[in-house]
C-alpha atoms as a PDB file:
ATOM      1  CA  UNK A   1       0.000   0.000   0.000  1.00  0.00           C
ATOM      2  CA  UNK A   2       0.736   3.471  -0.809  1.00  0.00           C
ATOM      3  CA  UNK A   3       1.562   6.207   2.067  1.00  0.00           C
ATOM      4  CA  UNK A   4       1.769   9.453   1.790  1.00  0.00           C
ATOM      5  CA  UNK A   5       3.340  12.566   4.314  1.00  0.00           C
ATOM      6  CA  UNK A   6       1.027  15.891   3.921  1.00  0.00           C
ATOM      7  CA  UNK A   7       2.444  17.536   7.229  1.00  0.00           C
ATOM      8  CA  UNK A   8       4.405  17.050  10.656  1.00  0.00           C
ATOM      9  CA  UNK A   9       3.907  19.549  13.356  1.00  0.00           C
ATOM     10  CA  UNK A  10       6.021  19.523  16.863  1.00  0.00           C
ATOM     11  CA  UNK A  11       5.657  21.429  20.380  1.00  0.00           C
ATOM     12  CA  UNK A  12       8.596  21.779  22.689  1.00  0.00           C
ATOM     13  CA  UNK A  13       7.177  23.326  26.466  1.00  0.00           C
ATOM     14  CA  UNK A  14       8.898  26.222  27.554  1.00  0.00           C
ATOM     15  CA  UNK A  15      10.487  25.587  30.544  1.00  0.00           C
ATOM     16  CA  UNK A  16      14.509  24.937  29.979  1.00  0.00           C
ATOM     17  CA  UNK A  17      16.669  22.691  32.047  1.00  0.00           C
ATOM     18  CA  UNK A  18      20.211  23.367  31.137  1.00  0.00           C
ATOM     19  CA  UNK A  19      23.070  22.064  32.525  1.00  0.00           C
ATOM     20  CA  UNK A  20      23.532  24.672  35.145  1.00  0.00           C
ATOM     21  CA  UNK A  21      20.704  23.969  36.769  1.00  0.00           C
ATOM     22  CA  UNK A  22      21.469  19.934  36.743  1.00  0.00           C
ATOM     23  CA  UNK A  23      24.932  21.205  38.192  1.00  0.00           C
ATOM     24  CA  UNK A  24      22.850  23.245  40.763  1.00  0.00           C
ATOM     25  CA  UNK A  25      21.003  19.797  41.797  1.00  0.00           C
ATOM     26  CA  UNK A  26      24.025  18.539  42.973  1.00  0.00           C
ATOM     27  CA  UNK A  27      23.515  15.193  42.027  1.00  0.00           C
ATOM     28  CA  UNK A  28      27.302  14.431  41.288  1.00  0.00           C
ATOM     29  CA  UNK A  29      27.048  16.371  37.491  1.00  0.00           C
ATOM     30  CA  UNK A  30      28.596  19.048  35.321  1.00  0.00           C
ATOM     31  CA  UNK A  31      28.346  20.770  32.315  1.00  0.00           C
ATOM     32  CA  UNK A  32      31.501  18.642  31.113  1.00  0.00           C
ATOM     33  CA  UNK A  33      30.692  15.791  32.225  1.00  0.00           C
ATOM     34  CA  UNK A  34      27.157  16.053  30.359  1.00  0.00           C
ATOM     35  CA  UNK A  35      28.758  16.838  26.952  1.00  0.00           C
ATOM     36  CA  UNK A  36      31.261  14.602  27.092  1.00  0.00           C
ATOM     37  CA  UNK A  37      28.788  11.276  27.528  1.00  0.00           C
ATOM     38  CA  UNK A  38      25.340  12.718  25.808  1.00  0.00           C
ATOM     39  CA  UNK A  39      26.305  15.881  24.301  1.00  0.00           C
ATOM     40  CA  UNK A  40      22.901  17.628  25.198  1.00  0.00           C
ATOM     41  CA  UNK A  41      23.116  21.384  26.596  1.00  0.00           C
ATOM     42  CA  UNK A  42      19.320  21.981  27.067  1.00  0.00           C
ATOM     43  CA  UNK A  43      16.402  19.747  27.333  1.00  0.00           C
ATOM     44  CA  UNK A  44      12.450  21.651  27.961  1.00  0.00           C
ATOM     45  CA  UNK A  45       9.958  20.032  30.595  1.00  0.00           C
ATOM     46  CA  UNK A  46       6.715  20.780  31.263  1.00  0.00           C
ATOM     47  CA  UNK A  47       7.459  21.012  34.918  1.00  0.00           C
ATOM     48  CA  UNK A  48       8.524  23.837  37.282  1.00  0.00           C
ATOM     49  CA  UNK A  49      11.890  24.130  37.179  1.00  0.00           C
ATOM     50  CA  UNK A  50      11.047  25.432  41.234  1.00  0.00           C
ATOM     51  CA  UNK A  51       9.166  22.369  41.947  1.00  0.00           C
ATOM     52  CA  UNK A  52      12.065  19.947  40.489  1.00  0.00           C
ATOM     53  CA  UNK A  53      14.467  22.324  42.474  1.00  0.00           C
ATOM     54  CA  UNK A  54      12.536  21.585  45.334  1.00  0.00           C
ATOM     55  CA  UNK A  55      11.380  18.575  45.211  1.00  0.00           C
ATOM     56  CA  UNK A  56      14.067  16.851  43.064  1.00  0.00           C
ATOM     57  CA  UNK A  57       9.959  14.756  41.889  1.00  0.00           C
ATOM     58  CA  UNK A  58      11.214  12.541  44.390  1.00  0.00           C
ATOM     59  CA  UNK A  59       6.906  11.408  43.937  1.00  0.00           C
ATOM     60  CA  UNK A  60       5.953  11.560  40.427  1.00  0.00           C
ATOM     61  CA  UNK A  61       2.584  11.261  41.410  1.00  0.00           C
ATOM     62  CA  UNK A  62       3.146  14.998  42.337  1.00  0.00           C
ATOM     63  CA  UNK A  63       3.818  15.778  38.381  1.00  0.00           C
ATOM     64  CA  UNK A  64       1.093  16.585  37.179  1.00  0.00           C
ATOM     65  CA  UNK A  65       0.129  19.076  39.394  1.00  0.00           C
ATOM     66  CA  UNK A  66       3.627  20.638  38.995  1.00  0.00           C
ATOM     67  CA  UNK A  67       2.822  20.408  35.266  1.00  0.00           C
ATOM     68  CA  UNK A  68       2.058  23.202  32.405  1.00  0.00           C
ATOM     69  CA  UNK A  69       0.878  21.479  29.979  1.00  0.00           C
ATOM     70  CA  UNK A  70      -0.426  17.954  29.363  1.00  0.00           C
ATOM     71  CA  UNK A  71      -0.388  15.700  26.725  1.00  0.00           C
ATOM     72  CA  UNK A  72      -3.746  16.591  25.664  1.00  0.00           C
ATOM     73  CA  UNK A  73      -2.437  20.559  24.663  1.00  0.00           C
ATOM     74  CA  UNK A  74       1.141  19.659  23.888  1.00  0.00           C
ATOM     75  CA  UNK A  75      -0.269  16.897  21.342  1.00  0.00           C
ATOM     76  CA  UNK A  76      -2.488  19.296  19.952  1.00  0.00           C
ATOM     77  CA  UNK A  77      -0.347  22.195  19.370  1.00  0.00           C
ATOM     78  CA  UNK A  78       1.509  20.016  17.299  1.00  0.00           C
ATOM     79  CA  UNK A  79      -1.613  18.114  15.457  1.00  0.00           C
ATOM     80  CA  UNK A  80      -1.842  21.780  14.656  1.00  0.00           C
ATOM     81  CA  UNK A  81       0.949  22.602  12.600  1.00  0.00           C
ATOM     82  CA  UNK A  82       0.702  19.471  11.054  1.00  0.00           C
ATOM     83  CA  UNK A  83      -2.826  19.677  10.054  1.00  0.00           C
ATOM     84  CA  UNK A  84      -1.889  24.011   8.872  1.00  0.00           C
ATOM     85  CA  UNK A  85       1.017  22.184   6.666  1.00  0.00           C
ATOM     86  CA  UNK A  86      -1.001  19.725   5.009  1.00  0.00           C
ATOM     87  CA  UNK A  87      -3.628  22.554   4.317  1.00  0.00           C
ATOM     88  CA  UNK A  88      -6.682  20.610   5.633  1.00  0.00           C
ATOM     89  CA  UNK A  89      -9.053  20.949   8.989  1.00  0.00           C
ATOM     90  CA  UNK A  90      -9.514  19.307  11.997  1.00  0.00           C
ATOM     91  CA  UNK A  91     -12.868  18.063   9.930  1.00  0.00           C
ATOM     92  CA  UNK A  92     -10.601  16.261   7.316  1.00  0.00           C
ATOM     93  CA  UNK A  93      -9.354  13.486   9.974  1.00  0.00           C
ATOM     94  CA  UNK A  94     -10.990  10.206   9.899  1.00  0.00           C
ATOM     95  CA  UNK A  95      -8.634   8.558  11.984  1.00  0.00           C
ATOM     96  CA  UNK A  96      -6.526   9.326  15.230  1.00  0.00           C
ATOM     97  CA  UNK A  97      -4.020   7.112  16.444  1.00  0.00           C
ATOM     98  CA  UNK A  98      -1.689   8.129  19.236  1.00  0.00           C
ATOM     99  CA  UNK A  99       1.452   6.405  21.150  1.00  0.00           C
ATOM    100  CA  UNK A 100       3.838   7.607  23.843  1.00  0.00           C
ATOM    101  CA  UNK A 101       5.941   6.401  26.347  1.00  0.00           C
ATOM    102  CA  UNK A 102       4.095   7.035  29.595  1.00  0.00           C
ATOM    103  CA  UNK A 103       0.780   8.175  28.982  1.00  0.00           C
ATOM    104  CA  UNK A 104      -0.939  10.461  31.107  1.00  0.00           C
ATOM    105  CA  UNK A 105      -4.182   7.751  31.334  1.00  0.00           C
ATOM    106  CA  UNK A 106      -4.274   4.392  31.607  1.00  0.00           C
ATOM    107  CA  UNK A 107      -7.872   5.203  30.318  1.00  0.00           C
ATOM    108  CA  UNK A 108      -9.276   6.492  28.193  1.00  0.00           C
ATOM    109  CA  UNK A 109      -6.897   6.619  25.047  1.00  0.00           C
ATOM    110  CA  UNK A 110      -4.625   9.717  24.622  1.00  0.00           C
ATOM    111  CA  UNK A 111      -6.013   9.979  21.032  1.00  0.00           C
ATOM    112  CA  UNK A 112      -9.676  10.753  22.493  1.00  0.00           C
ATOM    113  CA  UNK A 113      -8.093  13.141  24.265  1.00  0.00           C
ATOM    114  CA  UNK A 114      -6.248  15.320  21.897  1.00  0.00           C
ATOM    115  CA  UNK A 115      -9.507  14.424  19.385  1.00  0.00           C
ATOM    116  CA  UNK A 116     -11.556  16.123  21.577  1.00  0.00           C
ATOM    117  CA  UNK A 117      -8.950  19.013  21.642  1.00  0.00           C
ATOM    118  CA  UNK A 118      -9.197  19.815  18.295  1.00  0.00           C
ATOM    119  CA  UNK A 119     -12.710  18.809  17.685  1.00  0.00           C
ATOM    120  CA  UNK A 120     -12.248  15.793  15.965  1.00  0.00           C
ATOM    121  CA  UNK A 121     -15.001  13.293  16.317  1.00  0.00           C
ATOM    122  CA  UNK A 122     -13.695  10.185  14.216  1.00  0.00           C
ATOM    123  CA  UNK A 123     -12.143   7.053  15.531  1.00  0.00           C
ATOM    124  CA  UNK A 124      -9.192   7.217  17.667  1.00  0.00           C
ATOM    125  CA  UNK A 125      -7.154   4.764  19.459  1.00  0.00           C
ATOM    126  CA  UNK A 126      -3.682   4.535  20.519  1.00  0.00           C
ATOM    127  CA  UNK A 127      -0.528   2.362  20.160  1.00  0.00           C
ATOM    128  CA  UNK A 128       1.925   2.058  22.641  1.00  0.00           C
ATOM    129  CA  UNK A 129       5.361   0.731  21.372  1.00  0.00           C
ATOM    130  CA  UNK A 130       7.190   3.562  23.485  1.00  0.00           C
ATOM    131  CA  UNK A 131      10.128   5.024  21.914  1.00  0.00           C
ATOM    132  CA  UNK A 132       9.040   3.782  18.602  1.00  0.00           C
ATOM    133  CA  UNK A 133       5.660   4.821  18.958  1.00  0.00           C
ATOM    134  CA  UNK A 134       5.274   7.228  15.855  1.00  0.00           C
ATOM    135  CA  UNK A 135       6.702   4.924  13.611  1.00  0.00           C
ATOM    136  CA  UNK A 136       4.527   1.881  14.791  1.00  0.00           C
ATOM    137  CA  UNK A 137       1.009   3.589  13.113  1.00  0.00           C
ATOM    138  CA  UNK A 138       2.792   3.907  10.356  1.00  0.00           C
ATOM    139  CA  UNK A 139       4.119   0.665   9.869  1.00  0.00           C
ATOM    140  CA  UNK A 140       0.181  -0.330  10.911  1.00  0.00           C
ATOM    141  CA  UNK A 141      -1.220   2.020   8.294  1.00  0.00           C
ATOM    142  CA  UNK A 142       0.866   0.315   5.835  1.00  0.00           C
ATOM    143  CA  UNK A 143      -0.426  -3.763   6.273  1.00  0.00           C
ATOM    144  CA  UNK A 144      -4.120  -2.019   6.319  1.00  0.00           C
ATOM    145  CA  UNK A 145      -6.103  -2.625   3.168  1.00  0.00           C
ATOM    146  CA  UNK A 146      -7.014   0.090   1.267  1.00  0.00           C
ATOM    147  CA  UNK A 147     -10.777   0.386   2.009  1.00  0.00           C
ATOM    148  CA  UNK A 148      -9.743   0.477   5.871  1.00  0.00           C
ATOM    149  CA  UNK A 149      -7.928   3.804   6.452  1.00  0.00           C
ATOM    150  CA  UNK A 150     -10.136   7.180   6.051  1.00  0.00           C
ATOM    151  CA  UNK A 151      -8.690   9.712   3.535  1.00  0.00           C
ATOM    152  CA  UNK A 152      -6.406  11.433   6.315  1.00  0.00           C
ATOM    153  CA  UNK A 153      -5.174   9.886   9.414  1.00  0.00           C
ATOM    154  CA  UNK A 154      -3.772  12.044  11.988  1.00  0.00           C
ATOM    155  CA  UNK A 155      -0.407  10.667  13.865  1.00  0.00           C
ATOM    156  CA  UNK A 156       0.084  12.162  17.106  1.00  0.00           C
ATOM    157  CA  UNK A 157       2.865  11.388  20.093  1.00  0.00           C
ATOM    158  CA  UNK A 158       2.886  13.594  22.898  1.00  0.00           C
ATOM    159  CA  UNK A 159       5.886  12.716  25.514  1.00  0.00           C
ATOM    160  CA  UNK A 160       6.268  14.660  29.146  1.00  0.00           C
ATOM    161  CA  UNK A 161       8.930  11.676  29.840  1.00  0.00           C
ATOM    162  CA  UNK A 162      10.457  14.021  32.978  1.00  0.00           C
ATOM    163  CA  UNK A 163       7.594  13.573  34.616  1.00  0.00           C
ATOM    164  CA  UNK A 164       8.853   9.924  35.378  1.00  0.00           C
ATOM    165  CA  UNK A 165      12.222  11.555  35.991  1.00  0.00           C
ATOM    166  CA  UNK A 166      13.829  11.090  39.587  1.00  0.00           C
ATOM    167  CA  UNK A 167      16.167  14.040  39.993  1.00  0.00           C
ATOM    168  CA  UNK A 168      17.964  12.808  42.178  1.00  0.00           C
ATOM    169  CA  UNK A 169      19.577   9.960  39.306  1.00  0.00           C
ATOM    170  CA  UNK A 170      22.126  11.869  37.175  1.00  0.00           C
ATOM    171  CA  UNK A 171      21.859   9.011  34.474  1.00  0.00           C
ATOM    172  CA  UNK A 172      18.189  10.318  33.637  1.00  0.00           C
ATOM    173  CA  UNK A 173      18.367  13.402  35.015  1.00  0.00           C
ATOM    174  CA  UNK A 174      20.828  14.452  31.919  1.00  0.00           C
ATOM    175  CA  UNK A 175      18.861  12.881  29.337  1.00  0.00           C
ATOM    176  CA  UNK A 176      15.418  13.477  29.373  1.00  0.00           C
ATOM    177  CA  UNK A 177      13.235  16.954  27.523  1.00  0.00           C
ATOM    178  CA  UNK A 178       9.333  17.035  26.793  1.00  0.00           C
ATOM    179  CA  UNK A 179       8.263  17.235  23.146  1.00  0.00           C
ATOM    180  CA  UNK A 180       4.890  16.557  21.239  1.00  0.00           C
ATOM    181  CA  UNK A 181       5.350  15.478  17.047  1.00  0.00           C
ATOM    182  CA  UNK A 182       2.247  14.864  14.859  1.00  0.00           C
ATOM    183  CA  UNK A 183       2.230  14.031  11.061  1.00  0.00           C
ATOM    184  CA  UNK A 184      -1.070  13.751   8.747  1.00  0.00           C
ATOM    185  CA  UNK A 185      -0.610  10.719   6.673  1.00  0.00           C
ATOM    186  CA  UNK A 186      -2.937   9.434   3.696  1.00  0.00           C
ATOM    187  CA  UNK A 187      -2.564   6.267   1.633  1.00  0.00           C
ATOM    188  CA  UNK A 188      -5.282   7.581  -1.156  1.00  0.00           C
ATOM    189  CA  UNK A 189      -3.842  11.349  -1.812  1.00  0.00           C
ATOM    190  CA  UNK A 190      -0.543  11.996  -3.321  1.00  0.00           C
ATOM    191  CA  UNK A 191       1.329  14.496  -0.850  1.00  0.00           C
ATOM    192  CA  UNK A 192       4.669  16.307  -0.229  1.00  0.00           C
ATOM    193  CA  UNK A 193       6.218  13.111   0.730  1.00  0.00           C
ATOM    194  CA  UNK A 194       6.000   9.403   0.239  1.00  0.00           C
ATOM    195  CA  UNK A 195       6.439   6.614   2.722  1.00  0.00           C
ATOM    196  CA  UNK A 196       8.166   4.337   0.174  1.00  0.00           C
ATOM    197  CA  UNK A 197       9.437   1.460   2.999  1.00  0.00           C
ATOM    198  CA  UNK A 198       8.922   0.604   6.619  1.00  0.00           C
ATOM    199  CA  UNK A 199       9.726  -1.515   9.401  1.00  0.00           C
ATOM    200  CA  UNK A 200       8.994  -2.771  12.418  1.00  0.00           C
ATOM    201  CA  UNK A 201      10.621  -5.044  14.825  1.00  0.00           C
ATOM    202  CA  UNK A 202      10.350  -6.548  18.403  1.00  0.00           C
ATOM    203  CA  UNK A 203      12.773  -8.501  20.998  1.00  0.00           C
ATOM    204  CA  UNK A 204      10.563  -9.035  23.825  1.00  0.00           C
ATOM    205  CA  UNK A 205      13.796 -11.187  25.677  1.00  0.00           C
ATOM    206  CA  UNK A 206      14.573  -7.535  26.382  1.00  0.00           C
ATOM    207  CA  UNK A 207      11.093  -6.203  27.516  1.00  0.00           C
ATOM    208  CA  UNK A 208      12.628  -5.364  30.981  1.00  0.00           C
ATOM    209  CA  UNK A 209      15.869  -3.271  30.006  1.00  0.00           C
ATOM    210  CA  UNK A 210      13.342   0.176  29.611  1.00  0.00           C
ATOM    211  CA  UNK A 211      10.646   0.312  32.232  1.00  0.00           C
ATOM    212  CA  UNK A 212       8.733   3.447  33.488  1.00  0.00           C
ATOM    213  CA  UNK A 213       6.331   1.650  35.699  1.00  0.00           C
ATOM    214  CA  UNK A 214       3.100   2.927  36.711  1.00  0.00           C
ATOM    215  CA  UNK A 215       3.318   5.594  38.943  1.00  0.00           C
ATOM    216  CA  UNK A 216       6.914   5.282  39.018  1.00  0.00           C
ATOM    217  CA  UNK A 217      10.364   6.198  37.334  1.00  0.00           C
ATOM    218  CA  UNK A 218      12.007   5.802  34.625  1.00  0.00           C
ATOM    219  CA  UNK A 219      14.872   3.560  34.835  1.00  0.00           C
ATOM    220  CA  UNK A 220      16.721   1.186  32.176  1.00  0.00           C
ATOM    221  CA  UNK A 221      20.039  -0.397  31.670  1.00  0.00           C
ATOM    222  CA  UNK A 222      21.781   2.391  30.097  1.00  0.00           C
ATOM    223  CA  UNK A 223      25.088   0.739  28.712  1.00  0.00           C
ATOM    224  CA  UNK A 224      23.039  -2.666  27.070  1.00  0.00           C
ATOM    225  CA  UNK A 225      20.480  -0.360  25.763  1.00  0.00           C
ATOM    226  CA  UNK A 226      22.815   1.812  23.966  1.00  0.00           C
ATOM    227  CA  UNK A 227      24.875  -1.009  22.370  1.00  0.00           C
ATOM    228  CA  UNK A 228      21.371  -2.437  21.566  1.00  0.00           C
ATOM    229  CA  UNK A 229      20.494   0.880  19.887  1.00  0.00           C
ATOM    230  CA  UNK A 230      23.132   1.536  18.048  1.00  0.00           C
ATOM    231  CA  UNK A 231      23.922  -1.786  16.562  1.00  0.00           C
ATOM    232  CA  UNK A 232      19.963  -1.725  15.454  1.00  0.00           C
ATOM    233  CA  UNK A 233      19.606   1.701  13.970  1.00  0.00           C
ATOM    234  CA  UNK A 234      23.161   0.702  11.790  1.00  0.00           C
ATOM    235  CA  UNK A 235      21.480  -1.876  10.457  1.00  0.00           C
ATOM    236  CA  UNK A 236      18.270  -0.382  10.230  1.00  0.00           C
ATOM    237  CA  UNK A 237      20.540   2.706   8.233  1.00  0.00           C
ATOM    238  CA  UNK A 238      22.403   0.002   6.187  1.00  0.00           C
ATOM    239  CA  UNK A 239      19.295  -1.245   4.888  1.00  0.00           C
ATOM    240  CA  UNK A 240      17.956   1.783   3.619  1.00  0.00           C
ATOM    241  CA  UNK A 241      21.461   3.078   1.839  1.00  0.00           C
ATOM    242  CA  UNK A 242      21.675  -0.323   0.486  1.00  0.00           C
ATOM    243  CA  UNK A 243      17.986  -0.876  -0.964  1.00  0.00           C
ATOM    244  CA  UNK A 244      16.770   2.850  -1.366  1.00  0.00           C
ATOM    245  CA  UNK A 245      19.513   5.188  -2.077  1.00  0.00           C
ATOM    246  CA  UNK A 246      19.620   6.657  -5.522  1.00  0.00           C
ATOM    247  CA  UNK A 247      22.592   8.374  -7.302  1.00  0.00           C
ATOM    248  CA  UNK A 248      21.637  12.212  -7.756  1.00  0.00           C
ATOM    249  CA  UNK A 249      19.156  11.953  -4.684  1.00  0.00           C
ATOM    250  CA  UNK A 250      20.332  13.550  -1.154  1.00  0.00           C
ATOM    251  CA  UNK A 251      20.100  11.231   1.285  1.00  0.00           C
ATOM    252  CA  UNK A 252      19.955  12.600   4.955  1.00  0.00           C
ATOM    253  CA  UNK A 253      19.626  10.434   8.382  1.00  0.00           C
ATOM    254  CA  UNK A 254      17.481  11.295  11.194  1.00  0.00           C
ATOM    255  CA  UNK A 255      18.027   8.938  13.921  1.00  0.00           C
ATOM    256  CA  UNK A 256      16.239   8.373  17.670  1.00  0.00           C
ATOM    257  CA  UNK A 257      17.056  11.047  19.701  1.00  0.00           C
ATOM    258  CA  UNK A 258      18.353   8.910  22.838  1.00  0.00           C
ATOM    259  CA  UNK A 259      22.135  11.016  22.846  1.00  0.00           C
ATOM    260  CA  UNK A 260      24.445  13.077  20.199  1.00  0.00           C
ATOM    261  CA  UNK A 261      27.396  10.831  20.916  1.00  0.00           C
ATOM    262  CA  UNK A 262      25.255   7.950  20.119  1.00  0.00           C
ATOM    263  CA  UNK A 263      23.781   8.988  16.898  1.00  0.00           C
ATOM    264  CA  UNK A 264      27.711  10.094  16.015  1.00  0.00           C
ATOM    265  CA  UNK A 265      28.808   6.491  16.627  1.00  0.00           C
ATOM    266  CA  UNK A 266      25.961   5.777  13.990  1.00  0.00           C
ATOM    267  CA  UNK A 267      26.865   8.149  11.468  1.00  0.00           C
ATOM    268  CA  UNK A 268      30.579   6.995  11.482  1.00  0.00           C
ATOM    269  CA  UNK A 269      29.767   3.521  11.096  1.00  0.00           C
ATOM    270  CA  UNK A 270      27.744   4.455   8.027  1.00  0.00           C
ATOM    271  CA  UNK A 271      29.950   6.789   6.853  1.00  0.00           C
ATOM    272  CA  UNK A 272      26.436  10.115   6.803  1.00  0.00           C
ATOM    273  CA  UNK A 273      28.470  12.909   6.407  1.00  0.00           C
ATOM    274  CA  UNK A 274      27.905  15.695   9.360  1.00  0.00           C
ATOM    275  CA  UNK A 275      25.564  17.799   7.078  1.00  0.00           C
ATOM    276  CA  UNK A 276      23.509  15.229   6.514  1.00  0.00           C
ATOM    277  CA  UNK A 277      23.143  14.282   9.346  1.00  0.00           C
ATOM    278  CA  UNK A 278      19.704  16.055  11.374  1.00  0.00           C
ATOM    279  CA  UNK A 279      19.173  15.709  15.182  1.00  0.00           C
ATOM    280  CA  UNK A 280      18.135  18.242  17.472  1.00  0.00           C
ATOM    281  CA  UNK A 281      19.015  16.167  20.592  1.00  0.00           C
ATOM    282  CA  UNK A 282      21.623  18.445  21.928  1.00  0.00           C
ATOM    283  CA  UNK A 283      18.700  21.301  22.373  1.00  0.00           C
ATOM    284  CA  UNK A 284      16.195  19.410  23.712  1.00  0.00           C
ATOM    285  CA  UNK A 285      17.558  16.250  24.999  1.00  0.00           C
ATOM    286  CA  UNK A 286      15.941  12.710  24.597  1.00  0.00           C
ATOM    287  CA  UNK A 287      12.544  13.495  23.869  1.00  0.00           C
ATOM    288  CA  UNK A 288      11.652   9.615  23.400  1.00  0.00           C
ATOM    289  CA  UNK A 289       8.792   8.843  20.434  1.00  0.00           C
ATOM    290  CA  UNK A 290       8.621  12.469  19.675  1.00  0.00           C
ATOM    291  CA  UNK A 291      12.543  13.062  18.850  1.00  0.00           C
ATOM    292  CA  UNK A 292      12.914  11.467  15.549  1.00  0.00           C
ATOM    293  CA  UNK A 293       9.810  13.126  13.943  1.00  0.00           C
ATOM    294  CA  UNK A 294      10.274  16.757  15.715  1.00  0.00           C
ATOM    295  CA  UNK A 295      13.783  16.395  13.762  1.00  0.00           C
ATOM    296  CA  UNK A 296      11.732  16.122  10.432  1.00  0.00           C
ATOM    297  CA  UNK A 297       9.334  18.716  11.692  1.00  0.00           C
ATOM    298  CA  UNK A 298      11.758  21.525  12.094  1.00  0.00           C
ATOM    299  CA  UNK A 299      13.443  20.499   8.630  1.00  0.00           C
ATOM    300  CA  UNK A 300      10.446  20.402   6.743  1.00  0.00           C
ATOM    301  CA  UNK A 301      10.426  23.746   5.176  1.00  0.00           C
ATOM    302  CA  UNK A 302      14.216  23.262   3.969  1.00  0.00           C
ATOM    303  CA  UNK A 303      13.625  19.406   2.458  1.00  0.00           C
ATOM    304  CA  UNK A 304      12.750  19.855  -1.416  1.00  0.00           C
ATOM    305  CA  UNK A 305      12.041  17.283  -3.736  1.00  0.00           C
ATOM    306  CA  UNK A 306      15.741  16.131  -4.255  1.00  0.00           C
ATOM    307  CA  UNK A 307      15.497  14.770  -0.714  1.00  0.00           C
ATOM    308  CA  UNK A 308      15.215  11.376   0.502  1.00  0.00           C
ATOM    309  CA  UNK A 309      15.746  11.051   4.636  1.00  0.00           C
ATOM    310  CA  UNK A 310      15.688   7.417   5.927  1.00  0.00           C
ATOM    311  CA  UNK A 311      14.450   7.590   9.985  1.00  0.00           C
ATOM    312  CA  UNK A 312      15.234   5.281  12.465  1.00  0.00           C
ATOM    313  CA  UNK A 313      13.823   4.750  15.883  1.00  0.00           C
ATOM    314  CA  UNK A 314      14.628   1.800  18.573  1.00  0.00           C
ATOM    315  CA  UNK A 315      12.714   1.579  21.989  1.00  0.00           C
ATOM    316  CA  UNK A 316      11.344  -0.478  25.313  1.00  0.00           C
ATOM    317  CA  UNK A 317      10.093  -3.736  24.473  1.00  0.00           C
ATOM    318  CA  UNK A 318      13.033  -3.936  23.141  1.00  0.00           C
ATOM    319  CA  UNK A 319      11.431  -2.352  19.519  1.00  0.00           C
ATOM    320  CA  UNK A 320      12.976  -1.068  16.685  1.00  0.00           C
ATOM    321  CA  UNK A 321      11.966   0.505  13.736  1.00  0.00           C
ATOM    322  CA  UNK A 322      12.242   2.579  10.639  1.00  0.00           C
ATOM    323  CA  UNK A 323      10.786   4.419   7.748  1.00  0.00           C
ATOM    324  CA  UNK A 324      12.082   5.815   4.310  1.00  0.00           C
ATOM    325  CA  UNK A 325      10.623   9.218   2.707  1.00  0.00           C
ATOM    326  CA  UNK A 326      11.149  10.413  -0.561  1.00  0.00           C
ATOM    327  CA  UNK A 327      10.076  14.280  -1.263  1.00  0.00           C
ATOM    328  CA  UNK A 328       8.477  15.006  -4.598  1.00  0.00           C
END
């Protein structure tokens, strides 16, 4: 089947954590030592930077009340530039399907939630494959028969990960930023964009190395999890050069947004040249299923029809996953 991109949209909160203020924690960091393993400077969270100051969110059940915005707005906002991009209204969606790490409801589904948001009455349901949870729909949109999907499906993956956050662990502490990514997606109208390959993939072995448990934190087995990540998205990457690149075309890599020296190690095994080569990790940190698509949404005005960026995400479960789009 045929899929299409008409528009991606993305919402970053306000609120910056930069490393001075994770020096300020003392919690055994600096600024050095932060660039040197991640490379991220800034990360934004929906919380109050007083109320992690204070509290270091040593109860997470205590989040959302310290919270600005929930996934409800911060997935809207960015349905909304994706929906302004692919010049169509809220009225045009006949599908919703959301994802996210750790949702803000067991019940009901995040999708009704940001539906009702935007004033979208149409089905809506979500799908949870964490880290990999915008490119899961897609991969789902593609085994769908045609007569299934509605003329515009709306993608959306709202993440407020440092909610889960215990600021008192430096190893999440330095990681983690807030982000929201939508995209509108059709498999019956041409748009700016096609979805020309996709993949999805599962270890379950390795369900326990990510785990944000209910009402708890965040924790996973950092060093495993990054070996597993980057010898995934590689191959993921090697796939994709090997089966999809064309001579003349500019291919570009956008890779999950879990650390900069991670996605380096990537790029060097594949040889992506630096410019080539779009992440926005060091600005906002690891901003889990939302990273890899905000990436595309802040390029999307510079890609033109010359350009064909292969995405890779990888994820609790363990999951990983990928997509190829070619512009024009």
């Amino acid at each position: 089947m045929a899929l299409y991109l008409h528009g991606v949209g993305h919402a970053h909160p306000e609120n910056v954590i930069d490393n001075a203020f994770l020096e300020s924690l003392d919690i055994g960091t600096s600024d050095e030592w932060i660039l040197e393993r991640v490379g991220i400077r800034t990360r934004r969270t929906v919380l109050s930077l007083d109320y992690i100051k204070t509290t270091k969110n040593v109860d997470p059940r205590a989040a959302a009340e310290a919270s600005t915005s929930d996934h409800r707005q911060l997935g809207a906002a960015a349905a909304r530039m994706a929906l302004q991009r692919a010049g169509i209204e809220p009225s045009d969606i006949g599908m919703i399907i959301a994802g996210s790490t750790a949702p803000d409801f067991v019940c009901p589904a995040e999708a009704c939630t940001i539906g009702a948001e935007l004033g979208i009455d149409a089905p809506a349901f979500d799908v949870m494959s964490a880290c990999t949870s915008f490119f899961t729909p897609i991969n789902l949109l593609s085994r769908m028969r045609d007569d299934a999907v509605p003329r515009f499906v709306l993608i959306v993956v709202p993440e407020t990960i440092t909610t889960t956050v215990d600021y008192r662990d430096r190893t999440a502490a330095v990681l983690w930023g807030d982000c929201a990514a939508a995209a509108v997606v059709s498999t019956s109208e041409r748009g700016r964009a096609e979805i020309v390959d996709s993949t999805l993939s599962s270890g379950p072995s390795g369900w326990n190395k990510v785990i944000v448990p209910r009402q708890g934190f965040f924790r996973q087995d950092g060093q495993s999890v990054q070996k597993f990540a980057i010898k995934a998205m590689s191959s993921m990457l090697e796939r994709m050069q090997r089966e999809r690149a064309i001579a003349g075309r500019l291919f570009s890599f956008v890779g999950h947004q879990a650390n900069l020296r991670m996605l380096q190690s990537v790029c060097g095994m594949r040889s992506i040249p630096a410019h080539r080569h779009f992440h926005n990790v060091e600005a906002f940190g690891n901003t889990g299923a939302a990273g890899a698509p905000s990436v595309l949404s802040a390029r999307w005005d510079a890609l033109s029809s010359e350009d064909d960026v292969a995405m890779c995400g990888v994820g609790a479960g363990l999951t990983w996953s990928s997509c190829f789009l070619r512009f024009g």
